[in-house]
N, C-alpha and C. Protein backbone atom coordinates (compact mmCIF):
# COMPACT_ATOMS: atom_id res chain seq x y z
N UNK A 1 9.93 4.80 39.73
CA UNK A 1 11.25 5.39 39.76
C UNK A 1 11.33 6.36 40.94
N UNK A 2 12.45 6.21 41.55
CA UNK A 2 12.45 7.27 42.88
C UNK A 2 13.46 8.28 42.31
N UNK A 3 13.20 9.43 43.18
CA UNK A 3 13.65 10.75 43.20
C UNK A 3 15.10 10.86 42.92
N UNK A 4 15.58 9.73 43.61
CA UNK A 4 16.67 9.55 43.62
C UNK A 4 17.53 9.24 42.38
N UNK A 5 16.62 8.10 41.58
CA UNK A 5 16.73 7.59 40.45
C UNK A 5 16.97 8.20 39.77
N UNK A 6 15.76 9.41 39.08
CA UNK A 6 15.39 10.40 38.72
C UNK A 6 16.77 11.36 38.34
N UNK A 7 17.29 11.86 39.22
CA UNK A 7 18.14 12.75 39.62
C UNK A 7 19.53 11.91 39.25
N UNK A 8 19.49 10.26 39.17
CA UNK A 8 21.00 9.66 38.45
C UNK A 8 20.87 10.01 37.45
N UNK A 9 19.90 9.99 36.32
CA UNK A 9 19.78 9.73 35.01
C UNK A 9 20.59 10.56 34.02
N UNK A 10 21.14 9.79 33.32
CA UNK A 10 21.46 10.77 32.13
C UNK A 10 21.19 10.71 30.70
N UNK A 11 20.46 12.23 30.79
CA UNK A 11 19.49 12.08 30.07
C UNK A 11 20.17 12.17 28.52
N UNK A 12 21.06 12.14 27.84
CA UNK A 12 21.40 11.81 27.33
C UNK A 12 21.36 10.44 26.78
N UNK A 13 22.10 9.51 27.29
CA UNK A 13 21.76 8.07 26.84
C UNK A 13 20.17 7.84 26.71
N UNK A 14 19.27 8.27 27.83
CA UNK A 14 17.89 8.15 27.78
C UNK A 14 17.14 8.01 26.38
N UNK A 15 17.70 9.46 25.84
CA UNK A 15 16.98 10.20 24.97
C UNK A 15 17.63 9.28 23.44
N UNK A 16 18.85 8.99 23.79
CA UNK A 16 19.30 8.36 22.15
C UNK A 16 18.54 6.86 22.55
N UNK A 17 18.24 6.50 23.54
CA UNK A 17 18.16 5.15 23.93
C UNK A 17 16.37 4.93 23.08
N UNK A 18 15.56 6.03 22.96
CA UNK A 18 14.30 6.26 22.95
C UNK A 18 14.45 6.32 21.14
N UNK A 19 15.63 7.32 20.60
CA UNK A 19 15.78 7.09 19.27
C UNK A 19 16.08 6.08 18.69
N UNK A 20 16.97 5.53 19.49
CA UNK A 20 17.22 4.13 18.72
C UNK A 20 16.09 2.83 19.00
N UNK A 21 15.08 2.81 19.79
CA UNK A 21 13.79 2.28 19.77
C UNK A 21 12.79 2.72 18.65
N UNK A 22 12.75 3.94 18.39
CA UNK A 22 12.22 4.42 17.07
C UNK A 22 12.59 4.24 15.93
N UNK A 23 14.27 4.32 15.76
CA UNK A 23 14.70 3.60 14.56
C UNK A 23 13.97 2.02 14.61
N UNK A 24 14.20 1.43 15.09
CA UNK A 24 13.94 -0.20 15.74
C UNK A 24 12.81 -0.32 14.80
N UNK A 25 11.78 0.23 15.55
CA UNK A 25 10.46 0.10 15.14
C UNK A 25 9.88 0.72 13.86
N UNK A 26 10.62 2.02 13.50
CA UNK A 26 10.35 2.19 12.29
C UNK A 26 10.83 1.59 11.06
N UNK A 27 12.15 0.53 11.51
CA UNK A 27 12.31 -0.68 10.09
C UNK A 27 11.97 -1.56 10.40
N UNK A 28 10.81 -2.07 11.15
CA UNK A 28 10.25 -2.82 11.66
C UNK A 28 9.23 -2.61 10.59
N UNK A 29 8.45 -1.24 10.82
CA UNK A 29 7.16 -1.12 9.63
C UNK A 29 7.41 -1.52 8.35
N UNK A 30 9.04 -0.95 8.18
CA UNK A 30 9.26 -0.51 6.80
C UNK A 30 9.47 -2.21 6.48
N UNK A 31 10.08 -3.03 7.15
CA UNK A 31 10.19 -4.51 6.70
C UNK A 31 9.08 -5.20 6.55
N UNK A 32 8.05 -5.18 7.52
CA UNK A 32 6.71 -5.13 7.35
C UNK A 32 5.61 -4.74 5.61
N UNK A 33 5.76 -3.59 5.74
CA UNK A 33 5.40 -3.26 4.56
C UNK A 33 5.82 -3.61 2.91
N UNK A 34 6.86 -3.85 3.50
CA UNK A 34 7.76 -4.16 2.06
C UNK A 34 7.63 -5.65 2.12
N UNK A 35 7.67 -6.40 3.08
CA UNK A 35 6.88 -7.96 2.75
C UNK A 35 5.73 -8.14 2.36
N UNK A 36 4.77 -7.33 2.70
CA UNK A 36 3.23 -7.27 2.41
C UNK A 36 3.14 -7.12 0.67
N UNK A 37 3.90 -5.86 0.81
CA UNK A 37 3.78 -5.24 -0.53
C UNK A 37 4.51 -6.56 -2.04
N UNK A 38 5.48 -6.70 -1.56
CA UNK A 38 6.43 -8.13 -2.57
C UNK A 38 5.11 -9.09 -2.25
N UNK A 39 4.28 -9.55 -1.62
CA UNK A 39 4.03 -10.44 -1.86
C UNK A 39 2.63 -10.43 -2.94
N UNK A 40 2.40 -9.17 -2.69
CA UNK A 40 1.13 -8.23 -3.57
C UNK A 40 1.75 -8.50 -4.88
N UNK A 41 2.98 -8.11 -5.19
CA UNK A 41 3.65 -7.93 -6.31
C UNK A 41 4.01 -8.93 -7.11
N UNK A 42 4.49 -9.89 -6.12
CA UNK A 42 4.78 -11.27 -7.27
C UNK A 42 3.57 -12.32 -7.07
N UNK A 43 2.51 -12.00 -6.69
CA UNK A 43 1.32 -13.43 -6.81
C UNK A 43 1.27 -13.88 -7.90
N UNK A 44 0.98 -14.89 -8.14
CA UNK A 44 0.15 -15.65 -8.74
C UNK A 44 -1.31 -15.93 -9.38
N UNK A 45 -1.65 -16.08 -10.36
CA UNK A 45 -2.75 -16.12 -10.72
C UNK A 45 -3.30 -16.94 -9.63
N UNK A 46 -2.85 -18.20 -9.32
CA UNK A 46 -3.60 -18.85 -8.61
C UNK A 46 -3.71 -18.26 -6.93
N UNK A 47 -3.00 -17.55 -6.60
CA UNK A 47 -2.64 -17.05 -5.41
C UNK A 47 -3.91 -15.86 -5.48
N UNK A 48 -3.52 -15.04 -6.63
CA UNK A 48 -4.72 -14.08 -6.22
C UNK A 48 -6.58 -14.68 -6.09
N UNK A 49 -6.93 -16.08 -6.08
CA UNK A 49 -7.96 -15.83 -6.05
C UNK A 49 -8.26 -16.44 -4.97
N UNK A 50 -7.38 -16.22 -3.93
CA UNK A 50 -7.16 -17.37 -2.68
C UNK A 50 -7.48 -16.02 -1.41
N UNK A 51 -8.98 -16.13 -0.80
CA UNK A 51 -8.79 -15.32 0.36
C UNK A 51 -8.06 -15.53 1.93
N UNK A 52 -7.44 -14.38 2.22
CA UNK A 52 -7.30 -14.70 3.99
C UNK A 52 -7.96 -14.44 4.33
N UNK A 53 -7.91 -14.73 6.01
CA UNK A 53 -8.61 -14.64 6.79
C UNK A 53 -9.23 -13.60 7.33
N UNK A 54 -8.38 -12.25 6.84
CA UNK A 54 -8.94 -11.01 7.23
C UNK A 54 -8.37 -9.91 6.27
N UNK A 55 -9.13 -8.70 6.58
CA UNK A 55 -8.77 -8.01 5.73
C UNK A 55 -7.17 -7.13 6.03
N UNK A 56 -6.49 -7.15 4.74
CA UNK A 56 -5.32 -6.66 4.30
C UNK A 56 -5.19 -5.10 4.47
N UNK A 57 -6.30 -4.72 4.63
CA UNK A 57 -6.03 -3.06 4.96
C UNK A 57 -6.10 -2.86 6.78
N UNK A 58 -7.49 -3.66 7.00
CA UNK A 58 -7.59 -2.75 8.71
C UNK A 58 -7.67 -3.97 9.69
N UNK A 59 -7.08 -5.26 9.13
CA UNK A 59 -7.06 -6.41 9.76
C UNK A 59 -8.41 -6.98 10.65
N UNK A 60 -9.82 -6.55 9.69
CA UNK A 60 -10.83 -6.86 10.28
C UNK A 60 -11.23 -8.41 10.02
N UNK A 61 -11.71 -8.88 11.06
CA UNK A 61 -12.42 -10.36 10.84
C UNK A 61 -13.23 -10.65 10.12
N UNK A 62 -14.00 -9.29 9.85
CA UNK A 62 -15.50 -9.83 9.24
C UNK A 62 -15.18 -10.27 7.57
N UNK A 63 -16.66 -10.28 7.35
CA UNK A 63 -16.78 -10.89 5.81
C UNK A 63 -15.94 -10.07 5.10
N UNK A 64 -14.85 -11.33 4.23
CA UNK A 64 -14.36 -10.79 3.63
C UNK A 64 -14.22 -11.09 2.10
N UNK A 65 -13.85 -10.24 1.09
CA UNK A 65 -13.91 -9.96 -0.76
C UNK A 65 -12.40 -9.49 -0.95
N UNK A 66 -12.35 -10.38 -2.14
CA UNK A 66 -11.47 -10.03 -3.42
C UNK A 66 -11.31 -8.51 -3.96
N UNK A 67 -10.32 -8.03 -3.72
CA UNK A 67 -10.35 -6.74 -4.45
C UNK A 67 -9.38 -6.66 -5.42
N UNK A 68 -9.68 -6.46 -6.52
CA UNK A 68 -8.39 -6.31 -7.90
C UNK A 68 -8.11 -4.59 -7.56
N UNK A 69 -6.48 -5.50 -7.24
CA UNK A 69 -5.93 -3.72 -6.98
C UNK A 69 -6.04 -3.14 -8.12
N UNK A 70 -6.03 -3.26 -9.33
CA UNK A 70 -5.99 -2.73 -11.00
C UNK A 70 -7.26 -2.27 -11.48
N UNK A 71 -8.06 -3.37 -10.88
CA UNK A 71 -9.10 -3.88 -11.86
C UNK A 71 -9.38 -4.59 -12.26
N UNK A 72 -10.17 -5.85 -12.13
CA UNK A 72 -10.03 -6.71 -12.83
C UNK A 72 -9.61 -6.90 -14.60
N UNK A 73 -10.10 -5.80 -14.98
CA UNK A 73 -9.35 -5.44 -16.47
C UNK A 73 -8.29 -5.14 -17.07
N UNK A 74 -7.38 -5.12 -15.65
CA UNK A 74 -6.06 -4.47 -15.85
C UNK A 74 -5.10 -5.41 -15.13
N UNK A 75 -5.45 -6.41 -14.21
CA UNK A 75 -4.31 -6.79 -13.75
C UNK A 75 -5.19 -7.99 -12.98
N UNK A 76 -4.56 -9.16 -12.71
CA UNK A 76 -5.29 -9.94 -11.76
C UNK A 76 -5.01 -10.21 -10.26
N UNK A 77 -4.08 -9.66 -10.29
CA UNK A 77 -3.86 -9.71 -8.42
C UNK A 77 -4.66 -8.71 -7.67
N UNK A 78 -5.12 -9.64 -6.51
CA UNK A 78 -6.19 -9.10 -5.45
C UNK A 78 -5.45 -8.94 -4.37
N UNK A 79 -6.01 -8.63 -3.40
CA UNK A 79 -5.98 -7.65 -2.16
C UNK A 79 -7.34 -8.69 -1.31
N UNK A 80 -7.16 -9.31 -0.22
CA UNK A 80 -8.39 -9.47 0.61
C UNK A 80 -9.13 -8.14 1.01
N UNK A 81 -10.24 -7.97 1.83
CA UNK A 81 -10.24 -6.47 1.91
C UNK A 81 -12.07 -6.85 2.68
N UNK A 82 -11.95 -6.33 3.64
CA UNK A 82 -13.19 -6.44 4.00
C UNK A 82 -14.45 -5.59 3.70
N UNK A 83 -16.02 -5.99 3.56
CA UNK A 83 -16.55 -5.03 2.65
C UNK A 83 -16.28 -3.68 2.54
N UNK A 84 -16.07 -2.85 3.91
CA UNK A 84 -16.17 -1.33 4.37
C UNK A 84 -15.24 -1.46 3.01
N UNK A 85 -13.65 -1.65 3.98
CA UNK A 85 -12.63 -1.33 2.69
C UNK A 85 -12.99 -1.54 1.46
N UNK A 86 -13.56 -2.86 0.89
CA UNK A 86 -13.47 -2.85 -0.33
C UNK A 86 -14.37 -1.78 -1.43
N UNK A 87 -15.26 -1.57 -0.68
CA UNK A 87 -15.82 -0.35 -1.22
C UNK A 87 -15.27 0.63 -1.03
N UNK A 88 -14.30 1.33 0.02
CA UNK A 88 -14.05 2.40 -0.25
C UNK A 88 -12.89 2.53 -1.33
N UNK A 89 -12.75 1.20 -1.17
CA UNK A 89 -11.35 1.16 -2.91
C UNK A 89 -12.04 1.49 -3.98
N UNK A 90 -12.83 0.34 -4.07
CA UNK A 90 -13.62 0.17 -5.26
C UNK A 90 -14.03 1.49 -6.01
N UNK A 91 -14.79 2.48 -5.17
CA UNK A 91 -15.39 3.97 -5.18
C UNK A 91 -14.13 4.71 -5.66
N UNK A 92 -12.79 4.97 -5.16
CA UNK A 92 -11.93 5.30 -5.30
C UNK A 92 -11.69 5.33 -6.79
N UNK A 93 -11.51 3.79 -7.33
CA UNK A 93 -11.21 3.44 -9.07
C UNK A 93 -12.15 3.90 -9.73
N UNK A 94 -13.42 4.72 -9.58
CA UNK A 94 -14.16 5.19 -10.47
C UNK A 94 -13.57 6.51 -10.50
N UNK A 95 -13.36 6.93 -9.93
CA UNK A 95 -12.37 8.53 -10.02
C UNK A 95 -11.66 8.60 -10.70
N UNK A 96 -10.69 7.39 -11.63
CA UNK A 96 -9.89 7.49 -12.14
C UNK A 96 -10.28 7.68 -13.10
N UNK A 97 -8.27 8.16 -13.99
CA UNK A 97 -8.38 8.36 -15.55
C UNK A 97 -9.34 7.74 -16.32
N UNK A 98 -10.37 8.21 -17.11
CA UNK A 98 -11.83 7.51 -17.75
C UNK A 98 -11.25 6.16 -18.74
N UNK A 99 -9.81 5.96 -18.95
CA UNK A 99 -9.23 4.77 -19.60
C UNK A 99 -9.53 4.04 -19.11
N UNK A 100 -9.70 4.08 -17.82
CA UNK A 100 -9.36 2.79 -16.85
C UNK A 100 -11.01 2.13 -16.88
N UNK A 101 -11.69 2.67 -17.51
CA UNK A 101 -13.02 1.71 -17.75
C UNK A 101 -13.09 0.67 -19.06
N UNK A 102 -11.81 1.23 -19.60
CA UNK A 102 -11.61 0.28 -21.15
C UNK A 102 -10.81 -0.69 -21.02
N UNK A 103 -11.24 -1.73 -21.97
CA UNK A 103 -10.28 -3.36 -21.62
C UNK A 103 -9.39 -2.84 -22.67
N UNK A 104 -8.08 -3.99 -22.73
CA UNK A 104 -7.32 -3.47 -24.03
C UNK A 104 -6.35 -2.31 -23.89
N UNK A 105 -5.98 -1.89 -22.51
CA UNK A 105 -5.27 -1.26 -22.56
C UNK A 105 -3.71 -1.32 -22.80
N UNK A 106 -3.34 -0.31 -23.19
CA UNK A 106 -1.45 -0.37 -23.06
C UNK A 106 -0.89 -0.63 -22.13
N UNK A 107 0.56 -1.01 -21.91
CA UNK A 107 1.03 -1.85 -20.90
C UNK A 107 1.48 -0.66 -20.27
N UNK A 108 1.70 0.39 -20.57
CA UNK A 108 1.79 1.71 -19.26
C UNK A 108 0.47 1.74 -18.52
N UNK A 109 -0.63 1.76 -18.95
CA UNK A 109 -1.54 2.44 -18.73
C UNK A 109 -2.09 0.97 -17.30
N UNK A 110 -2.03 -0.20 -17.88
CA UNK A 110 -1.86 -1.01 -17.06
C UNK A 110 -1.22 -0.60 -16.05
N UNK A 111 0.16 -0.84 -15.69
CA UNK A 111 0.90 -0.36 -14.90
C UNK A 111 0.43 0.56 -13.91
N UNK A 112 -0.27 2.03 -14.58
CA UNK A 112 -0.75 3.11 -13.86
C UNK A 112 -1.60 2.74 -13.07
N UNK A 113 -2.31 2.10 -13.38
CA UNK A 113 -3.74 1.62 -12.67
C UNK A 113 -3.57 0.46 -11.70
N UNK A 114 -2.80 -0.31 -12.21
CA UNK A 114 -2.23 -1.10 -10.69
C UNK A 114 -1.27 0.04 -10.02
N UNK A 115 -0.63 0.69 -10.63
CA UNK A 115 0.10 1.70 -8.76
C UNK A 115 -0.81 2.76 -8.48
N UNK A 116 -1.92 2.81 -9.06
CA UNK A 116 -2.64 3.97 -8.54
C UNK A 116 -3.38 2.62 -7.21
N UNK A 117 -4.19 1.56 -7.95
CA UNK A 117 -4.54 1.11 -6.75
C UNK A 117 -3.61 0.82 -5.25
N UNK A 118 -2.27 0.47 -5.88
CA UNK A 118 -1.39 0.45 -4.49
C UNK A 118 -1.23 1.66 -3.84
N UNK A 119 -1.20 2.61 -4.35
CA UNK A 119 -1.68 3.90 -3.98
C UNK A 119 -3.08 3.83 -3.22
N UNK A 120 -3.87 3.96 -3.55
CA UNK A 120 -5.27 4.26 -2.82
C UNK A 120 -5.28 3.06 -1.81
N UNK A 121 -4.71 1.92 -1.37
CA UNK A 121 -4.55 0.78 -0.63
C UNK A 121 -3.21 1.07 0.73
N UNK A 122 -2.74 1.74 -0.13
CA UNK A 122 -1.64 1.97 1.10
C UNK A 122 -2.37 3.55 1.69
N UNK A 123 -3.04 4.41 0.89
CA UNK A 123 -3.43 5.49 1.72
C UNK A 123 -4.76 4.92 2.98
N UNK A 124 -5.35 3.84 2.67
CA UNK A 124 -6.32 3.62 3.15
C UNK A 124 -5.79 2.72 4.45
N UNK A 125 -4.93 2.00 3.99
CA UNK A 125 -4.46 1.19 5.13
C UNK A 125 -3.81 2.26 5.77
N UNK A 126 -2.94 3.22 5.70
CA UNK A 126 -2.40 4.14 6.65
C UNK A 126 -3.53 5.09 7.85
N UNK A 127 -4.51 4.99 7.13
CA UNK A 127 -5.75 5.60 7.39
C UNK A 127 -6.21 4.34 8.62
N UNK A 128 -6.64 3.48 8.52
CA UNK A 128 -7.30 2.86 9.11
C UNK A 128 -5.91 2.31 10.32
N UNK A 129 -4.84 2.13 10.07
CA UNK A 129 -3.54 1.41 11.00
C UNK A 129 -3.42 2.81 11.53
N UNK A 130 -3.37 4.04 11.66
CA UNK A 130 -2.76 5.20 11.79
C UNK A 130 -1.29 5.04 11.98
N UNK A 131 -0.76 4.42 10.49
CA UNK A 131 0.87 3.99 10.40
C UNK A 131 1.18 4.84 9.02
N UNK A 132 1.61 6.09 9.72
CA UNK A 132 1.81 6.62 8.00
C UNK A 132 3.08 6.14 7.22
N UNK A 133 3.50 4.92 7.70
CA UNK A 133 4.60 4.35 6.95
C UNK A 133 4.04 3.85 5.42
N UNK A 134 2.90 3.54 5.76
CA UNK A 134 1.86 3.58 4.40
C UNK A 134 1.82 4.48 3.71
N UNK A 135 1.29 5.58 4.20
CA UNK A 135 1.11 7.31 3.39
C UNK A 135 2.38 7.57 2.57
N UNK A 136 3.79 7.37 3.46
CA UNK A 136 4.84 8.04 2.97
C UNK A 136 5.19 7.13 1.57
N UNK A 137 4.94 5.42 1.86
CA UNK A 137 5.00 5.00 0.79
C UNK A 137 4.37 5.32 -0.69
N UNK A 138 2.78 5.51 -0.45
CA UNK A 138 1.60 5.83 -1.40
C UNK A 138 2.31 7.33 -1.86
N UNK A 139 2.92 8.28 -1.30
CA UNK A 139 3.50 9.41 -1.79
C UNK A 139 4.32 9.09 -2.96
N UNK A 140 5.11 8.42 -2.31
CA UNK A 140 6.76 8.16 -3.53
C UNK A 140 6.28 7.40 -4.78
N UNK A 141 4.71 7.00 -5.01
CA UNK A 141 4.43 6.37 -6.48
C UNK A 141 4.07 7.48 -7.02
N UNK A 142 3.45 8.99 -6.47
CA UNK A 142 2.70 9.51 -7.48
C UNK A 142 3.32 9.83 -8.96
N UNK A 143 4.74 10.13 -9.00
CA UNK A 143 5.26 10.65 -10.23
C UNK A 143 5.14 9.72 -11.23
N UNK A 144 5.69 8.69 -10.83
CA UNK A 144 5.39 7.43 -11.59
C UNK A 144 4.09 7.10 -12.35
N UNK A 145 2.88 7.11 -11.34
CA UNK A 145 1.65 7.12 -11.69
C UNK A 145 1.59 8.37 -12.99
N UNK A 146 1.67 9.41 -12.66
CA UNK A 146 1.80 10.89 -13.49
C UNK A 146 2.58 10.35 -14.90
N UNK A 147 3.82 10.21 -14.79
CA UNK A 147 4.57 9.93 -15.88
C UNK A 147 3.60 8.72 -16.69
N UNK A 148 3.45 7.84 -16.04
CA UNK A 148 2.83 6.21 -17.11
C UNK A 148 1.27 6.55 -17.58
N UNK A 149 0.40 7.81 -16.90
CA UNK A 149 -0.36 8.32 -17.62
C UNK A 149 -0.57 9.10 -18.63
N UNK A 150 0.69 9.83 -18.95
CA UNK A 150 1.02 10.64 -19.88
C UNK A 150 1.80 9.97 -20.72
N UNK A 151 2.05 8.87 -21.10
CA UNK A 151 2.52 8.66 -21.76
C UNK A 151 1.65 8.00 -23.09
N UNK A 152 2.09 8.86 -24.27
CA UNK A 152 0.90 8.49 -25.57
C UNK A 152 1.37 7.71 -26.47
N UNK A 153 2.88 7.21 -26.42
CA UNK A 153 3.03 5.77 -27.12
C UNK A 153 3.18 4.95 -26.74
N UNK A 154 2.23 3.68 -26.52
CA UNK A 154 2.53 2.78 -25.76
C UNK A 154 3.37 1.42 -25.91
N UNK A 155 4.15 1.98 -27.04
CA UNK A 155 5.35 0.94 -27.25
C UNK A 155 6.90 1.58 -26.69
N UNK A 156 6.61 3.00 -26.21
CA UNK A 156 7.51 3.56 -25.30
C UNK A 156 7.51 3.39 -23.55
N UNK A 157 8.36 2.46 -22.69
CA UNK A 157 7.64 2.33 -21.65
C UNK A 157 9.46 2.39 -20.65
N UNK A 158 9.72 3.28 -19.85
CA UNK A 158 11.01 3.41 -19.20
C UNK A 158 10.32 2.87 -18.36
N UNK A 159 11.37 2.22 -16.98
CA UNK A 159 11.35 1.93 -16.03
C UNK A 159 11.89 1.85 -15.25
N UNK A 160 12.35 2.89 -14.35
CA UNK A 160 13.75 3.14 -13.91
C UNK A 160 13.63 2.35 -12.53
C-alpha cells in the first residue's frame, strides 16, 4: 500500500469492513459447532460405534478410540478422540458426581452426565483449537448440568 493509498482511506468503512469479517467468521464457528454438536446428538447406535478418521477434539491423525461422552453406562454415543484426548476426558469423568459410577441410573442423572461430558469435550476442544466458541458453548450447559443433578425425584424431569 502506498502513502498515498494510506492517506485515501477511510477508516471508517475499513474498520466496519474488518467487523463484518468477524461477524462472518464467527457464524461460521458457531454453524460449525452446532453441526458437529447435532450430529453428536442425534447418532445412532450404529453410528456411534463407527470411528473417523481423526480425532473430534484436536483433529489429530494418530491412533484413534471411542470415547462415550456419558459413559458407557449412561449413554451410547461416542466421540472419536485420539489417545492424548481420550484420556484427558476419560480422567475428567472420574471427578464426577460419585453416581456416575452406578448403572441404573435416573433419566436426569443420565442426561447430566452426557452434558457434563459435552461439557468437558467442548472445554477441551476449545483448549486444543484455541476457538473459545467451544468454551462459551461448554459455559451455557453448566446450570442445566447443576439443576439435573439436584434433582431427587427422578420421575420429575423439566426441559425447557
Amino acid at each position: 500500500m502506498t502513502q498515498e493509498q494510506i492517506f485515501s482511506l477511510d477508516l471508517s468503512v475499513l474498520v466496519n469492513f474488518k467487523i463484518g469479517t468477524l461477524r462472518d467468521d464467527t457464524l461460521q464457528c458457531i454453524d460449525t459447532a452446532e453441526n458437529w454438536l447435532n450430529g453428536i446428538l442425534n447418532q445412532s447406535l450404529a453410528e456411534s460405534r463407527v470411528k473417523k478418521e481423526k480425532c473430534e477434539i484436536c483433529n489429530s491423525e494418530s491412533t484413534s478410540e471411542l470415547h462415550h461422552v456419558a459413559g458407557r453406562k449412561h449413554d451410547f454415543r461416542t466421540i472419536t478422540s485420539c489417545k492424548t484426548c481420550h484420556t484427558e476426558l476419560s480422567e475428567s469423568q472420574k471427578t464426577w458426581d460419585a453416581r456416575w459410577y452406578k448403572t441404573n441410573q435416573p433419566q436426569s442423572l443420565n442426561y447430566a452426565f452426557f452434558l457434563l461430558g459435552l461439557h468437558d469435550i467442548l472445554l477441551l476442544k476449545s483448549k486444543k483449537t484455541a476457538n473459545s466458541i467451544y468454551e462459551e458453548l461448554a459455559k451455557k450447559l453448566r446450570q442445566e448440568i447443576s439443576t439435573l443433578l439436584k434433582i431427587e425425584d427422578p420421575k420429575v424431569l423439566i426441559v425447557k
